[in-house]
Protein backbone atom coordinates (compact mmCIF):
# COMPACT_ATOMS: atom_id res chain seq x y z
CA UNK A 1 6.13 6.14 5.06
CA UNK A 2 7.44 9.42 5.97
CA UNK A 3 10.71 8.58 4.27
CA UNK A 4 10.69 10.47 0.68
CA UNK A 5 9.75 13.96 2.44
CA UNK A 6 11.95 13.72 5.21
CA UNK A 7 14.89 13.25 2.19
CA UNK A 8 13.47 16.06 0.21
CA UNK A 9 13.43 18.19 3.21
CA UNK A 10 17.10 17.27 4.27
CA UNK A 11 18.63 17.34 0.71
CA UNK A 12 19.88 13.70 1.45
CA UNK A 13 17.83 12.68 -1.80
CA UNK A 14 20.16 13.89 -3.83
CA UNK A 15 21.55 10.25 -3.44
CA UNK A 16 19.06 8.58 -5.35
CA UNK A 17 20.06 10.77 -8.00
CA UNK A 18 23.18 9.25 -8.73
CA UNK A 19 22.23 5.44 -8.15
CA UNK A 20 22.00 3.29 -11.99
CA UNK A 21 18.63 2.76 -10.30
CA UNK A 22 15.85 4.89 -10.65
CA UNK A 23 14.75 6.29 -7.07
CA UNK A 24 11.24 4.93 -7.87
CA UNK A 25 12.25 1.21 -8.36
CA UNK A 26 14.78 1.45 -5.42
CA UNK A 27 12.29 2.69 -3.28
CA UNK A 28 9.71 -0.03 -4.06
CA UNK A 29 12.25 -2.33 -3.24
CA UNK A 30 12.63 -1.08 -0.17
CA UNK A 31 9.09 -0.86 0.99
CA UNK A 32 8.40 -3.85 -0.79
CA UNK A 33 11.39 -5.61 2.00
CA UNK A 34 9.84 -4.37 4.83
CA UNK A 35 6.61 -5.93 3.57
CA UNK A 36 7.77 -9.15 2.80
CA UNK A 37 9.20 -9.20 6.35
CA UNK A 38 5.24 -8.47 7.66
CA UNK A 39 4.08 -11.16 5.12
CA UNK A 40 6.42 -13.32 6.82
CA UNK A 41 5.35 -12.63 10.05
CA UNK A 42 1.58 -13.40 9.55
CA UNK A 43 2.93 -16.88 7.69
CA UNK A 44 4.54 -17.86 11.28
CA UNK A 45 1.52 -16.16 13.41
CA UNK A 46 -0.89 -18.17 11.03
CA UNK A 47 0.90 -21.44 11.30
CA UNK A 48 1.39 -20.73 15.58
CA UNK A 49 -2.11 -20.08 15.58
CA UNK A 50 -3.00 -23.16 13.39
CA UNK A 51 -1.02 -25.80 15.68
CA UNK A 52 -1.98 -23.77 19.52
CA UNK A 53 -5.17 -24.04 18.86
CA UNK A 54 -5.44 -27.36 16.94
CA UNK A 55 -7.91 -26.13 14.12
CA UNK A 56 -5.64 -28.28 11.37
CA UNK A 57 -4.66 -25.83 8.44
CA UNK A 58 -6.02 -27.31 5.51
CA UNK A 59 -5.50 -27.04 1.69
CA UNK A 60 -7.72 -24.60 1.12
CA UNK A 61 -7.05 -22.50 4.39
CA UNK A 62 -3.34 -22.44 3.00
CA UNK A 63 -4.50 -21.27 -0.47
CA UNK A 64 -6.67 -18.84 0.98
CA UNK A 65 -3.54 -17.92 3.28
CA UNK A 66 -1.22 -17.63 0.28
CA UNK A 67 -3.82 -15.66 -2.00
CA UNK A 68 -4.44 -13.19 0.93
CA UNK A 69 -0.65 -12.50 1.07
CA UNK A 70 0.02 -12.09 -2.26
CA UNK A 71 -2.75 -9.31 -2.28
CA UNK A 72 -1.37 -7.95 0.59
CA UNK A 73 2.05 -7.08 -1.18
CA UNK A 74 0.48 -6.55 -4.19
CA UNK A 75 -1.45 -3.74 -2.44
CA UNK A 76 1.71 -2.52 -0.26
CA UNK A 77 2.96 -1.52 -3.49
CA UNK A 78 -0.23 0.75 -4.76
CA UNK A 79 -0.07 2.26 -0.95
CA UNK A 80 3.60 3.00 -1.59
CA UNK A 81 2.69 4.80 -5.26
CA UNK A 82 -0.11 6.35 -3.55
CA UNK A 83 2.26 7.70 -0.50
CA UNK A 84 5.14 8.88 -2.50
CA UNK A 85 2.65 10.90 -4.58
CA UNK A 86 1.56 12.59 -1.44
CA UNK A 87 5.32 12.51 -0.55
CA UNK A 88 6.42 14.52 -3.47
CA UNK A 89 4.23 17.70 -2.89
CA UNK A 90 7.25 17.92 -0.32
CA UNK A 91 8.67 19.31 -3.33
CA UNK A 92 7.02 22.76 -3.12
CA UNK A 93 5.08 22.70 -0.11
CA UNK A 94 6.96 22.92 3.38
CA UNK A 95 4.96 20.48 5.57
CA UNK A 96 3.02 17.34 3.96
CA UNK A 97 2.95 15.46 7.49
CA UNK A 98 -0.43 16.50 8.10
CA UNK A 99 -1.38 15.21 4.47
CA UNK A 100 -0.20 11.93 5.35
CA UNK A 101 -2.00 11.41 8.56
CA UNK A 102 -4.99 11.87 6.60
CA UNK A 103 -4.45 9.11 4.04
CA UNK A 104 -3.40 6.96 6.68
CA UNK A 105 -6.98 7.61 8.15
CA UNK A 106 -8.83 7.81 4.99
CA UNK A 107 -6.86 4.17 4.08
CA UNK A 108 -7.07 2.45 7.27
CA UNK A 109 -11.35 3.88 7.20
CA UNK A 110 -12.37 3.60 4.14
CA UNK A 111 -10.55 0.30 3.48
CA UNK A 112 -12.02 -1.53 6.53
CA UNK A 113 -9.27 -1.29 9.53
CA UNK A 114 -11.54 0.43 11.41
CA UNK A 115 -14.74 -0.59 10.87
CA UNK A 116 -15.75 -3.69 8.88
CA UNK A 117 -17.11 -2.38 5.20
CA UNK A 118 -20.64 -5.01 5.68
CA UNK A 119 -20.92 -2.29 8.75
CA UNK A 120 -21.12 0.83 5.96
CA UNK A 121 -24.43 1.28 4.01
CA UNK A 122 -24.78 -0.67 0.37
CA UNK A 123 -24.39 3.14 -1.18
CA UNK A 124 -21.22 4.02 0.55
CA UNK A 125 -19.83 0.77 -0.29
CA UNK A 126 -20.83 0.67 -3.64
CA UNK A 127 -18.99 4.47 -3.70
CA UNK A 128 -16.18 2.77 -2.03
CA UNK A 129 -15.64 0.13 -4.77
CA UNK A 130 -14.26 2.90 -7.41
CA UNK A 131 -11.65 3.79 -5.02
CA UNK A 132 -8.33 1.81 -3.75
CA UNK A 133 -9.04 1.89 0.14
CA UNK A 134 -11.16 -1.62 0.41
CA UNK A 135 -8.86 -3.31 -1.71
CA UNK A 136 -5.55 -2.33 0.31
CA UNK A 137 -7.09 -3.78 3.72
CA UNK A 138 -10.32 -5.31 3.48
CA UNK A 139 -9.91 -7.74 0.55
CA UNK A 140 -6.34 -8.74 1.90
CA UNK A 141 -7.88 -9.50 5.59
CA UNK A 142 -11.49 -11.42 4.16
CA UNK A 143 -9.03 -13.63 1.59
CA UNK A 144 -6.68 -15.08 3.86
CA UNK A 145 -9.73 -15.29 6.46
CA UNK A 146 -11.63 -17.30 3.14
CA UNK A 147 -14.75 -14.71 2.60
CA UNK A 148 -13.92 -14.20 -0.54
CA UNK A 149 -14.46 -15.96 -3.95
CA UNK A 150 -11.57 -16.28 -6.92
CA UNK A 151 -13.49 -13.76 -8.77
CA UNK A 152 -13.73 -11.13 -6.44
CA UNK A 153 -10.09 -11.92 -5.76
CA UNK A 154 -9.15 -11.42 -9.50
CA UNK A 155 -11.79 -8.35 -9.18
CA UNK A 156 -9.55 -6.84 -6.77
CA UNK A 157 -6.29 -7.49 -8.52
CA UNK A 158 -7.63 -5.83 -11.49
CA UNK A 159 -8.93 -2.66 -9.60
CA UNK A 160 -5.65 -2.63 -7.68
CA UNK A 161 -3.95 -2.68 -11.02
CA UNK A 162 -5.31 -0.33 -12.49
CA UNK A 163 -5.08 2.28 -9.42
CA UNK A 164 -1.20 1.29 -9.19
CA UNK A 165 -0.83 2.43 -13.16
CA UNK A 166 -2.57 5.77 -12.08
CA UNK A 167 -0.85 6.05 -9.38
CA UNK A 168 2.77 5.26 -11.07
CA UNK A 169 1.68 8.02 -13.52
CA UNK A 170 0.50 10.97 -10.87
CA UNK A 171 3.96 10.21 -9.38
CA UNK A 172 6.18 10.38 -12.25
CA UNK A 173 4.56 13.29 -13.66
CA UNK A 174 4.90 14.91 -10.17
CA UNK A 175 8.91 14.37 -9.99
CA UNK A 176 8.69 15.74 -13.42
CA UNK A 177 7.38 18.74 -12.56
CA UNK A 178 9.07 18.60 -8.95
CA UNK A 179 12.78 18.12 -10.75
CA UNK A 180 12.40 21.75 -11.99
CA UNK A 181 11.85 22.87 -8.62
CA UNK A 182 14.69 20.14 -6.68
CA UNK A 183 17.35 22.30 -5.42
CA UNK A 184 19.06 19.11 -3.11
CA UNK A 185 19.62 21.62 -0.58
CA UNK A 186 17.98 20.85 2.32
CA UNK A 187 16.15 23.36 4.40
């Protein structure tokens, strides 16, 4: 991430402008590449891992493998709506990098990168279960690792959902507002 601000900043955004395809959908397509090529790589490093160590991959392992992926992309694409609506305050504001290093730490914290959520108090992970952060790391991680149950899965798809169509809104209303102020200048 990084990638929308650094455009706005430049003027090399204007680009986007032009293509039959919105800059939204051509950016999800881009982060959602670079994902798949992660998703890939924890496929091989699962499978490596599976035959080095000789603890035999089983149906279920593989289910819980391919469920944990599919949340994982599912969720790279509500970090990417929730990034590019910190992205496009680049619009008026002159520096958003600090911004971002704080949702970085907020998502890798709050969603369970750093410190395992059973670790947090039951209050501050009930909080946590109105907001996106455990469902873009921790439920990804305990799924393919087979901690969780189908309907905590489907759970987290729906609350992932849901925060994606906010998201999806925040941002579109923000270019919106940001086209009036888009010069394509650069600074």
């Amino acid at each position: 991430i990084g990638f929308l601000s650094r455009e706005i900043y430049d003027g090399t955004f204007n680009r986007y402008l032009i293509y039959p395809l919105s800059w939204i959908q051509y950016k999800t397509c881009t982060y959602l590449t670079y994902s798949l090529f992660y998703a890939s790589q924890l496929i091989i490093l699962y499978f490596i891992y599976v035959f080095t160590f000789g603890s035999g991959a089983d149906f279920s392992s593989v289910i819980n493998l391919l469920c944990g992926v599919g949340l994982f992309l599912f969720s790279a694409v509500v970090y990417l709506l929730m990034a590019m609506g910190i992205e496009l305050l680049s619009l008026w504001a002159d520096n958003i990098w600090s911004l971002m290093v704080m949702f970085r730490f907020f998502t890798n914290f709050f969603g369970g990168g750093s410190i395992p959520l059973a670790f947090f108090p039951d209050w501050a992970r009930e909080l946590l279960s109105f907001t996106p952060f455990p469902y873009l790391v921790s439920l990804p991680v305990r799924t393919i690792m087979g901690e969780t149950s189908w309907t905590e899965i489907s759970h987290g798809m729906m609350a992932l959902s849901v925060w994606g169509l906010i998201f999806l809104v925040i941002v579109q209303l923000l270019w919106k507002r940001g086209q009036r102020s888009y010069s394509g200048v650069g600074i």
